[in-house]
C-alpha atoms as a PDB file:
ATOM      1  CA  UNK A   1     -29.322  -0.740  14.814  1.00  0.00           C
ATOM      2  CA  UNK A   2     -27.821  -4.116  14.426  1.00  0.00           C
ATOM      3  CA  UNK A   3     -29.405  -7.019  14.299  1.00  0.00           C
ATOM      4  CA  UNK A   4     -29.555 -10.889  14.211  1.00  0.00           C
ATOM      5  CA  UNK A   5     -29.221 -12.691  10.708  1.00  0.00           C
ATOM      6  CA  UNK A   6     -32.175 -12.802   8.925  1.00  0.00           C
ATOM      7  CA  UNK A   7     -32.688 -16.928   6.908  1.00  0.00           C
ATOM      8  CA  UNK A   8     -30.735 -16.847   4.014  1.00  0.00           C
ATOM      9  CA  UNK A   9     -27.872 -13.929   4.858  1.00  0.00           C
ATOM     10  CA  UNK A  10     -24.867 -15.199   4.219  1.00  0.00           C
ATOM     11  CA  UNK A  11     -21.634 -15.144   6.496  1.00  0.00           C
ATOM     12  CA  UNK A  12     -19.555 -12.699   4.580  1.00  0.00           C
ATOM     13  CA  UNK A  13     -18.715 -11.789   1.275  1.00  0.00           C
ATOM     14  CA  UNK A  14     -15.849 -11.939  -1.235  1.00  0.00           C
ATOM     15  CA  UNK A  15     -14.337 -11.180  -4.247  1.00  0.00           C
ATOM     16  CA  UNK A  16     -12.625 -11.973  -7.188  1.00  0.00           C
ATOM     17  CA  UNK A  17     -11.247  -8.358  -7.927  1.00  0.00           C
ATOM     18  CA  UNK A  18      -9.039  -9.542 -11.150  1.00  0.00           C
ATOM     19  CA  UNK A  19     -11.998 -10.743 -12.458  1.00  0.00           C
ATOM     20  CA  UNK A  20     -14.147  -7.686 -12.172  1.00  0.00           C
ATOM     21  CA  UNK A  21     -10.943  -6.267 -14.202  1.00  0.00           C
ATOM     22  CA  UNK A  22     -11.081  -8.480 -17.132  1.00  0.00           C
ATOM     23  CA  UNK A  23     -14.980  -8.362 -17.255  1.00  0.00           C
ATOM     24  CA  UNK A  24     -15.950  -4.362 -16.252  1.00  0.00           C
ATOM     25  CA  UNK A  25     -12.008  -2.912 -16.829  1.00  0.00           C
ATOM     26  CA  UNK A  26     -13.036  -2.290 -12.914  1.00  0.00           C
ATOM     27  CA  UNK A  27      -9.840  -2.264 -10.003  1.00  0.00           C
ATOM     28  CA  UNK A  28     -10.382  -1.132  -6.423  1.00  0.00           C
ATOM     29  CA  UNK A  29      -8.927   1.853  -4.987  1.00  0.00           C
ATOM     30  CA  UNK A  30      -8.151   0.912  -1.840  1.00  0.00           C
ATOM     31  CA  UNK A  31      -6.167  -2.401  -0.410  1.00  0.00           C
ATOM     32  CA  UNK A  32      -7.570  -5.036   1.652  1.00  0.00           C
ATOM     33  CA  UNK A  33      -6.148  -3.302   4.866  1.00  0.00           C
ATOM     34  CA  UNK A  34      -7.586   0.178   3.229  1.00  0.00           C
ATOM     35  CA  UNK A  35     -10.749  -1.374   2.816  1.00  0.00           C
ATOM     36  CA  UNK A  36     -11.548  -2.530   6.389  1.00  0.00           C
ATOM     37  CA  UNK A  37     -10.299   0.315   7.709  1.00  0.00           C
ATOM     38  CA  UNK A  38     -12.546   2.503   5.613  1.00  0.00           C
ATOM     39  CA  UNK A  39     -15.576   0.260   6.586  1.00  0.00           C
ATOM     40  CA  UNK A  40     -15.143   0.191  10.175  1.00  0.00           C
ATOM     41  CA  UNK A  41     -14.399   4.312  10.182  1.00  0.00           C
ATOM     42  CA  UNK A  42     -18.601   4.281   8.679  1.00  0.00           C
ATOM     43  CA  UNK A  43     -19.816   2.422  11.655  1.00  0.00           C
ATOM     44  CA  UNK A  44     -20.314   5.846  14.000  1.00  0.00           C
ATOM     45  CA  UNK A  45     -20.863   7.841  10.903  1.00  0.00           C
ATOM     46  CA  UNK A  46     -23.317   5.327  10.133  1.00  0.00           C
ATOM     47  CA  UNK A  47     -25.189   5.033  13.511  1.00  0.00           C
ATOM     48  CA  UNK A  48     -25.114   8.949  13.907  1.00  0.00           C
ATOM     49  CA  UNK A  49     -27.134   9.498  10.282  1.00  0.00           C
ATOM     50  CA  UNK A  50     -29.563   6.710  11.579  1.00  0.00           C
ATOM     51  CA  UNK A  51     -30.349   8.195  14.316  1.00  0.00           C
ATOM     52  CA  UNK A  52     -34.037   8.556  15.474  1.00  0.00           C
END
């Protein structure tokens, strides 16, 4: 279920992926467009686990 903001959540998130790189030898899988994509395909699989 979604909800309204709770004080203190924050708009939105980012990242500085080249610097996860340098500091963790971390780099995504997945490109921007890949990423949103991938996030918005949860939603229903998201909502369907929660369920009851």
């Amino acid at each position: 279920m979604d909800t309204d903001p709770r004080p203190g959540d924050v708009a939105g998130g980012y990242t500085k992926s080249d610097r996860a790189a340098e500091l963790l030898g971390w780099t995504p899988k997945l490109s921007l467009e890949e990423g949103i994509r991938s996030a918005l395909a949860w939603i229903p699989v998201r909502d369907e686990l929660l369920e009851d």
